[in-house]
N, C-alpha and C. Protein backbone atom coordinates (compact mmCIF):
# COMPACT_ATOMS: atom_id res chain seq x y z
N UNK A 1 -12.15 -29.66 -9.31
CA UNK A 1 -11.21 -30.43 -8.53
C UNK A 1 -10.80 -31.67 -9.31
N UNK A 2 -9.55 -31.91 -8.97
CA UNK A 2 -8.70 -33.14 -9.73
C UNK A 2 -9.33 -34.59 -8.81
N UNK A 3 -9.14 -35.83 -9.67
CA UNK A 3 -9.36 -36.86 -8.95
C UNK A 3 -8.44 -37.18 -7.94
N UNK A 4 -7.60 -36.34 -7.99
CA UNK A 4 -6.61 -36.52 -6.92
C UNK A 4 -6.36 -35.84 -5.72
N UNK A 5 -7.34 -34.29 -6.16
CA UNK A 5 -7.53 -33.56 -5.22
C UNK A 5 -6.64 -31.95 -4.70
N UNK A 6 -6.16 -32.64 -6.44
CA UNK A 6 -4.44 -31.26 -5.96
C UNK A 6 -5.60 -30.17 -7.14
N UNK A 7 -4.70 -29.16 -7.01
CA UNK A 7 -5.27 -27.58 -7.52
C UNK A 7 -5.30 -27.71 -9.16
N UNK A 8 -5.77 -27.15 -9.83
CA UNK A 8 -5.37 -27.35 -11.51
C UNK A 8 -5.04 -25.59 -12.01
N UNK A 9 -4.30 -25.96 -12.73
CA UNK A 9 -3.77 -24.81 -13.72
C UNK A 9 -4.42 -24.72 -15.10
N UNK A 10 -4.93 -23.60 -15.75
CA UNK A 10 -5.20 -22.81 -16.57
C UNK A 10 -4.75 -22.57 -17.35
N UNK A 11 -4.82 -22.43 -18.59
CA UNK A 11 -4.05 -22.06 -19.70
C UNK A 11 -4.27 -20.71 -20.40
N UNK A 12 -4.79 -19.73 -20.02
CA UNK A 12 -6.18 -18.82 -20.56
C UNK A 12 -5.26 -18.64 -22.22
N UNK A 13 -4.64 -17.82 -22.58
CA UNK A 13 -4.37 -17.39 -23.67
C UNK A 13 -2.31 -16.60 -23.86
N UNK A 14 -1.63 -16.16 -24.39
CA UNK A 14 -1.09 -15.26 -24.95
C UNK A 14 -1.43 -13.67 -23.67
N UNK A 15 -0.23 -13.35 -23.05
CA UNK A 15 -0.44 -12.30 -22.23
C UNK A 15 -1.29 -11.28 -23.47
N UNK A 16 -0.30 -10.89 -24.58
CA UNK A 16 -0.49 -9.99 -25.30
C UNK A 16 -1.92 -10.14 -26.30
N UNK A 17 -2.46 -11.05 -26.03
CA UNK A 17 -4.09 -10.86 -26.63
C UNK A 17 -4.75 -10.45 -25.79
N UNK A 18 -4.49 -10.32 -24.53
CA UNK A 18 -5.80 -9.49 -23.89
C UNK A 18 -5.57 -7.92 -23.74
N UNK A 19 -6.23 -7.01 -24.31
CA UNK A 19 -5.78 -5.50 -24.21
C UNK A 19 -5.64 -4.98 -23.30
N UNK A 20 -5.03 -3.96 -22.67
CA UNK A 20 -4.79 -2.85 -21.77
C UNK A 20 -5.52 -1.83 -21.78
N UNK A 21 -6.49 -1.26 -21.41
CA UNK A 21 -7.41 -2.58 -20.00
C UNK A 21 -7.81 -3.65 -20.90
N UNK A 22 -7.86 -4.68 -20.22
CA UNK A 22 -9.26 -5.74 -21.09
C UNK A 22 -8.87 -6.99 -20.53
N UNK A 23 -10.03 -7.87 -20.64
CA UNK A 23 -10.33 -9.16 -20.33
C UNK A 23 -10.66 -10.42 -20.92
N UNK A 24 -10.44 -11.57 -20.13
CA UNK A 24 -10.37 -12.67 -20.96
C UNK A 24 -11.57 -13.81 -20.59
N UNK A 25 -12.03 -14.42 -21.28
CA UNK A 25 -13.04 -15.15 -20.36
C UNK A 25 -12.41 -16.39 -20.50
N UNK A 26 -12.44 -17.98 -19.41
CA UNK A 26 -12.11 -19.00 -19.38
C UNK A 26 -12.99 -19.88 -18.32
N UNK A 27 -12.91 -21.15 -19.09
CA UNK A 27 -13.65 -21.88 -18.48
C UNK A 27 -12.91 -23.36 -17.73
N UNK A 28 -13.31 -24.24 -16.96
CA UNK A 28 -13.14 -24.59 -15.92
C UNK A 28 -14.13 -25.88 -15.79
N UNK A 29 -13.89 -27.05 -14.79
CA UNK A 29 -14.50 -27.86 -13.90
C UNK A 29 -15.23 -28.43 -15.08
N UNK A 30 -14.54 -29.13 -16.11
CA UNK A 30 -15.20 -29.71 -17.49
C UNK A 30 -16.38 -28.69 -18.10
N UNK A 31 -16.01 -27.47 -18.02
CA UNK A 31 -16.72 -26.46 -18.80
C UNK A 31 -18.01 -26.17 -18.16
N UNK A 32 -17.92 -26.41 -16.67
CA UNK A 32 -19.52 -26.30 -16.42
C UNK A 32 -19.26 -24.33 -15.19
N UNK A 33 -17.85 -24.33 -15.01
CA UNK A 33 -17.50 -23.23 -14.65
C UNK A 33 -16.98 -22.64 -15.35
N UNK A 34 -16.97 -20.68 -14.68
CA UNK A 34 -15.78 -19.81 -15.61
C UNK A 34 -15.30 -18.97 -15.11
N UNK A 35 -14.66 -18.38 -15.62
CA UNK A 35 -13.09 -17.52 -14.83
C UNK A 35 -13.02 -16.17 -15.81
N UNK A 36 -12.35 -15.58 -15.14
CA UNK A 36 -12.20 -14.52 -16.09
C UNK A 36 -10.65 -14.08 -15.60
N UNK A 37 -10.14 -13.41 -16.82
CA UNK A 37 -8.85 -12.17 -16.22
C UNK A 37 -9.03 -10.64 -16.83
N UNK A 38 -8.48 -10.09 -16.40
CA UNK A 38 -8.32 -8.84 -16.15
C UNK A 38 -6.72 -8.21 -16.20
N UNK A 39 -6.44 -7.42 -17.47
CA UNK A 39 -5.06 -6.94 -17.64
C UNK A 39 -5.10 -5.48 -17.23
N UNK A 40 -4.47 -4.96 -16.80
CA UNK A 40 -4.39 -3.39 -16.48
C UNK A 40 -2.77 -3.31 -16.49
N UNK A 41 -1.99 -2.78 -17.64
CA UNK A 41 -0.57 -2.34 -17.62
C UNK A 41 0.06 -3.39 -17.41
N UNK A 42 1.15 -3.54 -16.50
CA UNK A 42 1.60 -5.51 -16.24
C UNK A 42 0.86 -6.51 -15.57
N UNK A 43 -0.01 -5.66 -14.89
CA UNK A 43 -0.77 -6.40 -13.47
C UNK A 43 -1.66 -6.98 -13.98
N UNK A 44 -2.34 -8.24 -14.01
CA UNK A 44 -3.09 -9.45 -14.16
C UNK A 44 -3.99 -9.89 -12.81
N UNK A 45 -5.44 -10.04 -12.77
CA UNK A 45 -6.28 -10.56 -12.06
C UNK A 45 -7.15 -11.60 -12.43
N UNK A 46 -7.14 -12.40 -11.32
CA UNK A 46 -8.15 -13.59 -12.01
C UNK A 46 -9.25 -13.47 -11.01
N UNK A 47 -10.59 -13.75 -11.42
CA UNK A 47 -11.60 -13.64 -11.04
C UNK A 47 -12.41 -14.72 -10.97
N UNK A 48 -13.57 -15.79 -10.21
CA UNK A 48 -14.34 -16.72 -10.82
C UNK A 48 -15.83 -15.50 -11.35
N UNK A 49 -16.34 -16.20 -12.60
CA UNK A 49 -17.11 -15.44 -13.79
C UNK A 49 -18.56 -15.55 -12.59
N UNK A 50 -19.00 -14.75 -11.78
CA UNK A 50 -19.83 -15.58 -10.92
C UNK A 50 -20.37 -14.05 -10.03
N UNK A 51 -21.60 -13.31 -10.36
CA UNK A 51 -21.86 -11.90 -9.87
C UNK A 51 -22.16 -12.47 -8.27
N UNK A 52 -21.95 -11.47 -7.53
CA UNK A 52 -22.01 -11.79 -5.80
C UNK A 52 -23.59 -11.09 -5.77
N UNK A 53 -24.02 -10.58 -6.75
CA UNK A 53 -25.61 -10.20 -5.99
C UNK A 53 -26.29 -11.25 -5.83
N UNK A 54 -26.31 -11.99 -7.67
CA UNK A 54 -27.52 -12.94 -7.89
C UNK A 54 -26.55 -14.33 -8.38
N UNK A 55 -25.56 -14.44 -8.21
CA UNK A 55 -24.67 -15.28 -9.17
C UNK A 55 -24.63 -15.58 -10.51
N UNK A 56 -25.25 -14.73 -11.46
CA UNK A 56 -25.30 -14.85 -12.18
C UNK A 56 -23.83 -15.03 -12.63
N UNK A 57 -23.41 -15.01 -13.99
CA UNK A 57 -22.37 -14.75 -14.43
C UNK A 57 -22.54 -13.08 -14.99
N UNK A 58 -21.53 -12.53 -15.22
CA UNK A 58 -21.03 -10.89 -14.81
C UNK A 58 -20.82 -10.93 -16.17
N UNK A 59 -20.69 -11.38 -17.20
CA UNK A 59 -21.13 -11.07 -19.16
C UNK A 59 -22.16 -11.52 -19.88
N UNK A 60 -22.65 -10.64 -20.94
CA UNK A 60 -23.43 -11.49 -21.44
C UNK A 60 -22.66 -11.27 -23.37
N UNK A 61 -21.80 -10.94 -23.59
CA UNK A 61 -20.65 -10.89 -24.22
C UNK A 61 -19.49 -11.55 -24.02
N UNK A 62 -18.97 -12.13 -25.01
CA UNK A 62 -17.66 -13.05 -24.68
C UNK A 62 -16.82 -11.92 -24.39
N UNK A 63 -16.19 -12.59 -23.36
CA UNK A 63 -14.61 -11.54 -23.00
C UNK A 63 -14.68 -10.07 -22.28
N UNK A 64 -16.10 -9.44 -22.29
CA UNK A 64 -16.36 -8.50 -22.02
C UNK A 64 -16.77 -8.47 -20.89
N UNK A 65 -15.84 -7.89 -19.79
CA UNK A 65 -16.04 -7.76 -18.17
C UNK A 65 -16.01 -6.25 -17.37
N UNK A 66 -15.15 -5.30 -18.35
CA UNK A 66 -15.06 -3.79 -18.07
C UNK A 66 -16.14 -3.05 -18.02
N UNK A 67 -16.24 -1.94 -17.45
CA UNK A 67 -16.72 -1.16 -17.87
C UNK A 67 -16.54 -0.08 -18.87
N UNK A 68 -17.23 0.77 -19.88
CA UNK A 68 -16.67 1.04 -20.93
C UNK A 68 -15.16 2.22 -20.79
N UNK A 69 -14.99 3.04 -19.69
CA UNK A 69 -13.72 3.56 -19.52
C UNK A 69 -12.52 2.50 -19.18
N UNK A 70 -13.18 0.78 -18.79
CA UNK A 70 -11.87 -0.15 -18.73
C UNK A 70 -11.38 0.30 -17.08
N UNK A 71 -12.08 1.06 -16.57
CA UNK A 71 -11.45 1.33 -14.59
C UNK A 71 -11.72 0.08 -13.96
N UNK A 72 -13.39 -0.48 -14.51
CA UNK A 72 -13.79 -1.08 -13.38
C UNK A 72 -14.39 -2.62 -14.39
N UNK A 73 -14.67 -3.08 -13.10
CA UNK A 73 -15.51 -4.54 -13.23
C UNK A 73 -16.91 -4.35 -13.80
N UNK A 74 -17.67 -4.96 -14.41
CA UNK A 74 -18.70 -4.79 -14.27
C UNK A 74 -20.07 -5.79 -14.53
N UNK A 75 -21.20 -6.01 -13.82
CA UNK A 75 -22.05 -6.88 -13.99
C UNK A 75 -22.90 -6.61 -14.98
N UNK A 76 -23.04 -7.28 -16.23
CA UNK A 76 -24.45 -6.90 -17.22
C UNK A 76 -25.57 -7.39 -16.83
N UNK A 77 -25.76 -7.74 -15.81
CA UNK A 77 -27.56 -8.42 -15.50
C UNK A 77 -27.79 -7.01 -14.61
N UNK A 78 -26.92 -6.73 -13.73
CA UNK A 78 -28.12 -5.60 -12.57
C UNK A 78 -26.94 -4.17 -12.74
N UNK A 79 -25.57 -4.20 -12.95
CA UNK A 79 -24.66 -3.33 -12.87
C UNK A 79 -23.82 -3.06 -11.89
N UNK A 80 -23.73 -3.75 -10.61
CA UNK A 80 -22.98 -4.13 -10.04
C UNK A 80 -21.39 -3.76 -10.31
N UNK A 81 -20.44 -2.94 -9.62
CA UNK A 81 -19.17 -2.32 -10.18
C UNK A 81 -18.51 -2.67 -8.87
N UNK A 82 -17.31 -3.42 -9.42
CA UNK A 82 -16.36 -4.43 -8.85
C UNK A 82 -14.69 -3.82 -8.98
N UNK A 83 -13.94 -3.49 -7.88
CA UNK A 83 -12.81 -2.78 -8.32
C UNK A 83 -12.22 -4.16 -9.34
N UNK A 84 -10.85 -3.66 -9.66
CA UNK A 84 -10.45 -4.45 -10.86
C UNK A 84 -9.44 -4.96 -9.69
N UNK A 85 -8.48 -4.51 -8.78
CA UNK A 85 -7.43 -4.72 -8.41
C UNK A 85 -7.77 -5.96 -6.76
N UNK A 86 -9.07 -5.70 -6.56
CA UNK A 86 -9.58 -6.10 -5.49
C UNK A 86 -10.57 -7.29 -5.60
N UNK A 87 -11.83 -7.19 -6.96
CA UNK A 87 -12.66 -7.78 -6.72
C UNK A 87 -13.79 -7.19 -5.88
N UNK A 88 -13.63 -6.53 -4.90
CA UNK A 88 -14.11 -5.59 -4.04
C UNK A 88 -16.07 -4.87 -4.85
N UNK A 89 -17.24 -5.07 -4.53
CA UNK A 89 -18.28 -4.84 -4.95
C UNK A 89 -18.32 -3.29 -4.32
N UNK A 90 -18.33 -2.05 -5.37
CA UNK A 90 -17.90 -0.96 -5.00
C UNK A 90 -19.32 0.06 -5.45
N UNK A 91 -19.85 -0.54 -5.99
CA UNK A 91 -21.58 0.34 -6.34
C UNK A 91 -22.30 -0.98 -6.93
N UNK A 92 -23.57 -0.55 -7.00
CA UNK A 92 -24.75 -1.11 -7.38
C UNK A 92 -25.32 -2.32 -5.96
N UNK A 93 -25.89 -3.16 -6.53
CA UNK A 93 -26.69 -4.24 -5.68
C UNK A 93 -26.03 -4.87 -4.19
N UNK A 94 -24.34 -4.98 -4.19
CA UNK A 94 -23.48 -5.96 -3.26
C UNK A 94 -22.51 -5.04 -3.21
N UNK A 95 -22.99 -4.15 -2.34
CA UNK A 95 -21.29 -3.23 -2.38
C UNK A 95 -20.89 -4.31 -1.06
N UNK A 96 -19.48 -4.08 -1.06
CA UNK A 96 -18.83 -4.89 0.07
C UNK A 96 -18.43 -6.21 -0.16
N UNK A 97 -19.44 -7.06 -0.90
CA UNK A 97 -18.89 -8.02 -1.34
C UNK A 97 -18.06 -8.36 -2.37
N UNK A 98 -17.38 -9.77 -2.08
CA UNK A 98 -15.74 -9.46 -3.09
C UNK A 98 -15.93 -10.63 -3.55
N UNK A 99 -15.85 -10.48 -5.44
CA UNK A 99 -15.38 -11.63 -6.44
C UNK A 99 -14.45 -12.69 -5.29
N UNK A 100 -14.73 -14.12 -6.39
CA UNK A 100 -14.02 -14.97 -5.94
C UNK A 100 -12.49 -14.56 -6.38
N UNK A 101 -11.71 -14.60 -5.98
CA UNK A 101 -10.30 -14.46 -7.11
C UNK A 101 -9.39 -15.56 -7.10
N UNK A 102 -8.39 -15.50 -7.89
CA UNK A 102 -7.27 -16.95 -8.50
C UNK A 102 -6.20 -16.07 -8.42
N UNK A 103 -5.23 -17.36 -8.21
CA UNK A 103 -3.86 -16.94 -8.23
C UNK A 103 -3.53 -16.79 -10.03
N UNK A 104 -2.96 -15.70 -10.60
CA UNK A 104 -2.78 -15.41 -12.15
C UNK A 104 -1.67 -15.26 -12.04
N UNK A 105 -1.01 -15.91 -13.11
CA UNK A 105 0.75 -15.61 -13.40
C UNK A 105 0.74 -15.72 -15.05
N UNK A 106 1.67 -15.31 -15.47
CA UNK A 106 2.54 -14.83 -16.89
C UNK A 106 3.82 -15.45 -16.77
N UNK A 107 3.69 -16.76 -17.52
CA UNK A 107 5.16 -17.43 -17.99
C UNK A 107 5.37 -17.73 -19.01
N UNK A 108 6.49 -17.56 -19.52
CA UNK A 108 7.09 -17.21 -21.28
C UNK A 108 5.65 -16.71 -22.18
N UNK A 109 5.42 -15.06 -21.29
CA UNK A 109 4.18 -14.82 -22.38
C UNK A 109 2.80 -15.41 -22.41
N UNK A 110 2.51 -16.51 -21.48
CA UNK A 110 1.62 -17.41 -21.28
C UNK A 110 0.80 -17.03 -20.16
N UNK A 111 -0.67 -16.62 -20.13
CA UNK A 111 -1.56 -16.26 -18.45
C UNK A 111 -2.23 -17.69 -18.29
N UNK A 112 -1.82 -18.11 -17.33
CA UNK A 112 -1.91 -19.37 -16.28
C UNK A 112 -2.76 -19.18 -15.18
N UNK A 113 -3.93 -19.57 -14.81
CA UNK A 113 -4.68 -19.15 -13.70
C UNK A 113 -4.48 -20.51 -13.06
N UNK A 114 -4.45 -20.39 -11.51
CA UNK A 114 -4.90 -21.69 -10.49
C UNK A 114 -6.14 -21.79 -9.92
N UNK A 115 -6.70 -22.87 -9.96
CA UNK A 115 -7.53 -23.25 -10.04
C UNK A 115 -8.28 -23.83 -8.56
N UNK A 116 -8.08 -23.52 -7.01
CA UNK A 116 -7.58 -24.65 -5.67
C UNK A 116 -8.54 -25.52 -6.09
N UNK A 117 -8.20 -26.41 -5.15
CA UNK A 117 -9.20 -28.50 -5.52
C UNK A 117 -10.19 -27.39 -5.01
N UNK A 118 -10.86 -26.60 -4.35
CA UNK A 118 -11.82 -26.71 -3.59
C UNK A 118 -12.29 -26.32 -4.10
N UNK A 119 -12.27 -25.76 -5.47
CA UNK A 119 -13.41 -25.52 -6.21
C UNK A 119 -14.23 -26.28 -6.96
């Protein structure tokens, strides 16, 4: 959150560096949080980096959030499988429960995540 209390914006990277499927990792709240995205074809998801079983964080690899066919989400501490389009906890430890998610946009080529104060 801003000292002012309004939402903050993201800068993550270049649409075209993150692969189809593939993901980006970013960090947040003077680096003590993290975020992730998720490309599938045009469609873009933002996620907070944060597993719903144990909270761990969901990599233990930079950038690496897929599973190896690139369908799904996935947790490296317990395995936990997270739709990509939803967030949605779809097997392992937290089915039912759903990633935090961010508003993600693409301007001039640029993925921009929001950030609300309330985080």
């Amino acid at each position: 959150m801003t000292a002012d209390g309004a939402d903050i914006e993201i800068e993550v990277c270049d649409f075209d560096e993150i692969a189809d499927p593939g993901s980006r990792e970013f960090y947040f709240a003077e680096g003590r949080e993290r975020g992730f995205v998720v490309r599938r074809g045009d469609e873009l998801y933002a996620y907070r980096n944060h597993c719903m079983h144990v909270g761990y964080p969901l990599n233990w690899k930079p950038h690496e959030f897929l599973t190896r066919d690139g369908r799904n989400i996935i947790c490296a501490a317990h395995g936990a499988i997270y739709r990509i389009d939803t967030g949605v906890c779809i097997e392992g430890p937290c089915p039912g429960k759903r990633l935090r998610a961010y508003p993600a946009a693409v301007r001039n080529g640029t993925v921009f995540v929001r950030i609300p104060a309330s985080e």
